[in-house]
N, C-alpha and C. Protein backbone atom coordinates (compact mmCIF):
# COMPACT_ATOMS: atom_id res chain seq x y z
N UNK A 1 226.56 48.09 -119.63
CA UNK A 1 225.50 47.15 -119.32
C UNK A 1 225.60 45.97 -120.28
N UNK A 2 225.58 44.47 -120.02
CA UNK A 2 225.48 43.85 -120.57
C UNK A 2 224.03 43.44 -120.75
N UNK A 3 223.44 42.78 -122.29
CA UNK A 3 222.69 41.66 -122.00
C UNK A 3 222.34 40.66 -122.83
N UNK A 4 221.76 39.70 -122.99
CA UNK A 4 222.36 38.08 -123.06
C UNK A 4 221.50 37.51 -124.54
N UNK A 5 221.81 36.84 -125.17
CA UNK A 5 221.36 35.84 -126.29
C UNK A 5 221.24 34.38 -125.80
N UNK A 6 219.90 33.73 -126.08
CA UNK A 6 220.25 31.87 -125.66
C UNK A 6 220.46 32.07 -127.66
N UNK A 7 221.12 30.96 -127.62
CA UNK A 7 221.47 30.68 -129.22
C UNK A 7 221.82 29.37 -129.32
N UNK A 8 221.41 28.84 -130.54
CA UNK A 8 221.90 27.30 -130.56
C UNK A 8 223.15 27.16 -131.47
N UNK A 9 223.87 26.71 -130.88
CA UNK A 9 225.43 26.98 -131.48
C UNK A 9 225.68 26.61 -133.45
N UNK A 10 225.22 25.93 -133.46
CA UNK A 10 225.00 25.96 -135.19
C UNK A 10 224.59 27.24 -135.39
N UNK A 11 223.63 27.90 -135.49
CA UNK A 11 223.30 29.34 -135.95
C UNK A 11 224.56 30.47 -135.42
N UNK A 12 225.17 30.49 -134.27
CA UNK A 12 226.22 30.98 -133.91
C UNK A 12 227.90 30.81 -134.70
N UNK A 13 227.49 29.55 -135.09
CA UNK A 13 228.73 29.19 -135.84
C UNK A 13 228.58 29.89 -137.17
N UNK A 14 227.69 29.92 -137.67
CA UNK A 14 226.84 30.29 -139.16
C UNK A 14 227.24 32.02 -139.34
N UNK A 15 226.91 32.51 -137.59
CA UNK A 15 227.08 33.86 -137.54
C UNK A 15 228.34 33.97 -137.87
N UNK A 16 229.37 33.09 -136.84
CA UNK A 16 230.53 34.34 -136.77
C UNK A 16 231.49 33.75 -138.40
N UNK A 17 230.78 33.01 -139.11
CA UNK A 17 231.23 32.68 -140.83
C UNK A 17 230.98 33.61 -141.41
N UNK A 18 229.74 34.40 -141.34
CA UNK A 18 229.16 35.61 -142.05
C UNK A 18 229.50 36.74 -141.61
N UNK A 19 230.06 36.94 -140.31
CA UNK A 19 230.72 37.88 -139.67
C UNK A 19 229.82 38.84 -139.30
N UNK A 20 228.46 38.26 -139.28
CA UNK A 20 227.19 39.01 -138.49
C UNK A 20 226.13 38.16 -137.80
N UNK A 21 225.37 38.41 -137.20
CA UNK A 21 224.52 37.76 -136.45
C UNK A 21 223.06 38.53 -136.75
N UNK A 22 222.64 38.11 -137.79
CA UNK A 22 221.05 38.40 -138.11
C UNK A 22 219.78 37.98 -137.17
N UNK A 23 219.91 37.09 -136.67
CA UNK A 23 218.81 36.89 -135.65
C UNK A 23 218.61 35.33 -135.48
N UNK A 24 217.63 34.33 -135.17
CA UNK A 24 217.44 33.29 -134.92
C UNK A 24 215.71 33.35 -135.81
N UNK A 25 215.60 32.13 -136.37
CA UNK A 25 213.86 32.25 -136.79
C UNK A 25 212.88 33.36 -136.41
N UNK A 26 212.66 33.29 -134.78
CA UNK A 26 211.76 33.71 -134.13
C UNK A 26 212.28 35.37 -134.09
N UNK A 27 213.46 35.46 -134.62
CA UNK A 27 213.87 37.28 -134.39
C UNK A 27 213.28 37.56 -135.97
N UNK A 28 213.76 36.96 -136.68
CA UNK A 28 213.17 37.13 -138.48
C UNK A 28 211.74 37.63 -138.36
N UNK A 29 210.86 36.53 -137.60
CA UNK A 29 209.58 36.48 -137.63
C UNK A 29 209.21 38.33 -136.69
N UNK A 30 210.12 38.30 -136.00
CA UNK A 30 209.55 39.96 -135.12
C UNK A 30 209.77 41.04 -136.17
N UNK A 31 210.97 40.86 -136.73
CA UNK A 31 211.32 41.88 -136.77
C UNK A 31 212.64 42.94 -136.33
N UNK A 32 213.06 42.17 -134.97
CA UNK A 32 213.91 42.59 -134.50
C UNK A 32 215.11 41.21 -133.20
N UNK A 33 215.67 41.60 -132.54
CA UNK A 33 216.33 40.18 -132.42
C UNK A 33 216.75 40.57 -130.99
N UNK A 34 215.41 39.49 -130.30
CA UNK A 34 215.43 39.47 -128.64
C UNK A 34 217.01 39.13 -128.25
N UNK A 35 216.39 39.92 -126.93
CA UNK A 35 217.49 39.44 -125.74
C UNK A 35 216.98 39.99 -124.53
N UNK A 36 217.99 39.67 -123.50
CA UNK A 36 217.89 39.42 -122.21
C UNK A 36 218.47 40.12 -120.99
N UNK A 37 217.79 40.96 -119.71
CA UNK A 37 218.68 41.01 -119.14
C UNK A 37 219.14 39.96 -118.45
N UNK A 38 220.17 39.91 -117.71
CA UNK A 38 220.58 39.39 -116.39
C UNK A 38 219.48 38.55 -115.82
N UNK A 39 218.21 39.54 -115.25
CA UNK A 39 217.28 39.63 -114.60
C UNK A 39 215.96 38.38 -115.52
N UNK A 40 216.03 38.51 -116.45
CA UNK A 40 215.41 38.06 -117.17
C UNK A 40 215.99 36.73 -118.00
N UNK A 41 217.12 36.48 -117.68
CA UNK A 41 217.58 35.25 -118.65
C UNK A 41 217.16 33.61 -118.07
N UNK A 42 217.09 33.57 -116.77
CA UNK A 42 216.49 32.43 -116.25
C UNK A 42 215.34 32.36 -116.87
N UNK A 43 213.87 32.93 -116.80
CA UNK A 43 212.76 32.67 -117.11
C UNK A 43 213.16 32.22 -118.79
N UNK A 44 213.66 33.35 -119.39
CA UNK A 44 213.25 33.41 -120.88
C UNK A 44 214.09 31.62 -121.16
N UNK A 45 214.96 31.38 -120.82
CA UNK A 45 215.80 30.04 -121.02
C UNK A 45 214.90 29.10 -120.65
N UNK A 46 213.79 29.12 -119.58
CA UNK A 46 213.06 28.10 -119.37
C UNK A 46 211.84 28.09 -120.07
N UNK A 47 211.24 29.08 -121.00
CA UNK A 47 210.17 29.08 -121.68
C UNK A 47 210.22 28.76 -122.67
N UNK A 48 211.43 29.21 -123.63
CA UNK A 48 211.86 29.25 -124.86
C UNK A 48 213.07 28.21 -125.40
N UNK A 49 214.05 27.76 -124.34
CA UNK A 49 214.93 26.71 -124.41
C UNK A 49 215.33 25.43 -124.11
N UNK A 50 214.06 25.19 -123.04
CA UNK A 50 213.57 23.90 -122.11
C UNK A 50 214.03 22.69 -122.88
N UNK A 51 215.27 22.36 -122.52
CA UNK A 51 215.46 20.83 -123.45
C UNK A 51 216.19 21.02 -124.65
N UNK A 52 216.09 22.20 -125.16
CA UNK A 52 217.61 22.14 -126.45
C UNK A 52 218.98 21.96 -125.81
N UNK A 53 219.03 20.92 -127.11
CA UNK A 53 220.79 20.67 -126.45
C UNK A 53 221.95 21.69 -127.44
N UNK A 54 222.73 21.69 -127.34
CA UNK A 54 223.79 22.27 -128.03
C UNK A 54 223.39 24.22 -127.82
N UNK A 55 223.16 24.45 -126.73
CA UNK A 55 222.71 26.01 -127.25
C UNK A 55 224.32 26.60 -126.30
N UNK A 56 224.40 27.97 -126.48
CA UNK A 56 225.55 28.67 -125.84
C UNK A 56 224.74 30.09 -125.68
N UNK A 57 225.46 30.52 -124.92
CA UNK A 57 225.37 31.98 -124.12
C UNK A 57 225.82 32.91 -124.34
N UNK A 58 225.54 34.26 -125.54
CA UNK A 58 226.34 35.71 -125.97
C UNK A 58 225.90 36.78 -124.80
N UNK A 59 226.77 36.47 -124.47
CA UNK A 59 227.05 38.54 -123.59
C UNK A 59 227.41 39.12 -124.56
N UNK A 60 226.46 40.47 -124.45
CA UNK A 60 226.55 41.31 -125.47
C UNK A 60 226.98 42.75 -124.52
N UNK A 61 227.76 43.37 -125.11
CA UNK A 61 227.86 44.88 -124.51
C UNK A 61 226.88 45.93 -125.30
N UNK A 62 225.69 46.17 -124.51
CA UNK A 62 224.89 47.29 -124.68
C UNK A 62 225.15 48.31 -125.11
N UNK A 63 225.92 48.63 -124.75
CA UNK A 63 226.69 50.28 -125.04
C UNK A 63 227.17 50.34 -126.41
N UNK A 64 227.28 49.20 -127.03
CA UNK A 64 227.89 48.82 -128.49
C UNK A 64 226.76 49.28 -129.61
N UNK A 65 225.61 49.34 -129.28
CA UNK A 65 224.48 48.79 -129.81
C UNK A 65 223.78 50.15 -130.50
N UNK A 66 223.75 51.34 -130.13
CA UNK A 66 223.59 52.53 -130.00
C UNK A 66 221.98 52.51 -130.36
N UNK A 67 221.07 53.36 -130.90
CA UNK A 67 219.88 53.30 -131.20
C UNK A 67 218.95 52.43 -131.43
N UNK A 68 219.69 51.49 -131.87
CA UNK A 68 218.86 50.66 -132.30
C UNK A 68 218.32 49.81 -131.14
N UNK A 69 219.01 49.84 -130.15
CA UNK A 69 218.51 48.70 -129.13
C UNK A 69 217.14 49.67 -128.53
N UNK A 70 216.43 49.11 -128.09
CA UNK A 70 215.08 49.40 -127.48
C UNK A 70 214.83 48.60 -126.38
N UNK A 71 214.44 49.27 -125.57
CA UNK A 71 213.78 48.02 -124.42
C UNK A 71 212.01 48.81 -124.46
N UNK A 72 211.89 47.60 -124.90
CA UNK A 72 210.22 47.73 -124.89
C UNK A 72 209.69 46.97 -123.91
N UNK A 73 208.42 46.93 -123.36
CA UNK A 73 207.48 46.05 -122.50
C UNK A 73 207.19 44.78 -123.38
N UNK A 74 206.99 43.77 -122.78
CA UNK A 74 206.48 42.24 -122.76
C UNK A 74 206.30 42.09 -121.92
N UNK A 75 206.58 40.42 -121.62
CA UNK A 75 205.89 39.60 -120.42
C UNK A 75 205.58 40.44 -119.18
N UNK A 76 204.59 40.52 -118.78
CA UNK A 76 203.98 41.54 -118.07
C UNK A 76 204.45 42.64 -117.51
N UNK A 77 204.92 43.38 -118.69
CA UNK A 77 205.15 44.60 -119.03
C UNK A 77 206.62 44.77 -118.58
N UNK A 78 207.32 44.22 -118.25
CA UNK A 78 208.74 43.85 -118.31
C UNK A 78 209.55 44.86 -119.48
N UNK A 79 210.47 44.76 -119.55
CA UNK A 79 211.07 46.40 -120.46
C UNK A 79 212.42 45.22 -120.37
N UNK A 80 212.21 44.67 -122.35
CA UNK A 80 212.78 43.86 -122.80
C UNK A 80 213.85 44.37 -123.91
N UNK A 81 215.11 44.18 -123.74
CA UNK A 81 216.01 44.91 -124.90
C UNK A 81 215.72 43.85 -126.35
N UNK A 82 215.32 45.10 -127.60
CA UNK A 82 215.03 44.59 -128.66
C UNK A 82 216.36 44.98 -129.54
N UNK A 83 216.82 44.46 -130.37
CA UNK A 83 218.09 44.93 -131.07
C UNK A 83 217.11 44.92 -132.69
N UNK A 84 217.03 46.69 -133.37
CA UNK A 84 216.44 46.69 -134.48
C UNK A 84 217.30 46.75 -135.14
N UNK A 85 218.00 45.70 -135.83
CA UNK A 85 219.77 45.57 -136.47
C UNK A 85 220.20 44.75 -136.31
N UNK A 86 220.95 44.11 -137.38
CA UNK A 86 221.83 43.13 -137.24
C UNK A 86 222.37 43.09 -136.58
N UNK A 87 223.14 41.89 -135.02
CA UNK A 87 224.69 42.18 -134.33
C UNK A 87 225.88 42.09 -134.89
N UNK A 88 226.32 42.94 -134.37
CA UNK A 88 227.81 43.28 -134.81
C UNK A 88 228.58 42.59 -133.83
N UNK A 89 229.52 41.87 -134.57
CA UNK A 89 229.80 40.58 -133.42
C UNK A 89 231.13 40.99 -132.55
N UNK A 90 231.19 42.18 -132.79
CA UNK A 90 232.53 42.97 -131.93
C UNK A 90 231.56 43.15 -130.90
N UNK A 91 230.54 43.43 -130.81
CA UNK A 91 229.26 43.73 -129.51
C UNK A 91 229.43 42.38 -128.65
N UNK A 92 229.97 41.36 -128.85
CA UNK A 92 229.70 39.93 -128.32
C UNK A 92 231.17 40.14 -127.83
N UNK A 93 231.08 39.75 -126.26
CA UNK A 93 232.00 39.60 -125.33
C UNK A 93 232.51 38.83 -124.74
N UNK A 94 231.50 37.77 -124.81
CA UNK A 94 232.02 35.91 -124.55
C UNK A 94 230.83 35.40 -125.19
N UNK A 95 231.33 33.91 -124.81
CA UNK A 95 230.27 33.19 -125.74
C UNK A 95 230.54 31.99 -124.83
N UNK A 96 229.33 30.79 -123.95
CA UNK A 96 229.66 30.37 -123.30
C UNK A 96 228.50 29.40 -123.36
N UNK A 97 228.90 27.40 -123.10
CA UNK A 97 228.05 27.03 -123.88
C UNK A 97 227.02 27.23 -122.34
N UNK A 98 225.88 26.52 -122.90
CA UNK A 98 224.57 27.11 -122.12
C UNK A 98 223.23 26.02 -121.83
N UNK A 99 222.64 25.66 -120.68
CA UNK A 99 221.94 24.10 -120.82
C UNK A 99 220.82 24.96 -120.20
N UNK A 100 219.80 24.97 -121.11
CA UNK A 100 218.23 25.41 -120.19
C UNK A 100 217.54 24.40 -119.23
């Protein structure tokens, strides 16, 4: 199963220097470091990315992720994959740039 990161390519670049991917502001601030299915990446790109320029697109392989990923409920009760962990950027399968 894949599922998806919006990211703004400076912080992505930052990641794969550090050879991890800690999260974006708003993942710091949770706690843990959203993402997306398939199903869910249109909306979340138009709520949260509306108008950033420079962002790109991580497919992530799920299966990589082991415990730590969670899909919890949000936006009306939706069952959202949470990653409680740093990414491990071998989990990242392409990277593709991305216009909300």
């Amino acid at each position: 199963m894949h599922i998806y990161k919006v990211c703004p390519r400076p912080l992505w670049l930052e990641a794969q220097a550090a050879g991890i991917f800690t999260g974006a502001p708003i993942d710091h601030r949770d706690g843990y470091i959203h993402f997306s299915t398939a199903e869910q990446l249109a909306e979340t790109a138009a709520r949260h990315f509306a108008g950033q320029p420079d962002l790109v697109l991580l497919t992530i392989e799920a299966d990589h992720l082991g415990d730590a990923l969670k899909f919890e409920p949000s936006r009306g009760g939706a069952l959202f994959p949470h990653l409680y962990a740093p990414l491990p950027l071998a989990a990242v399968i392409a990277v593709a740039p991305f216009s909300a």
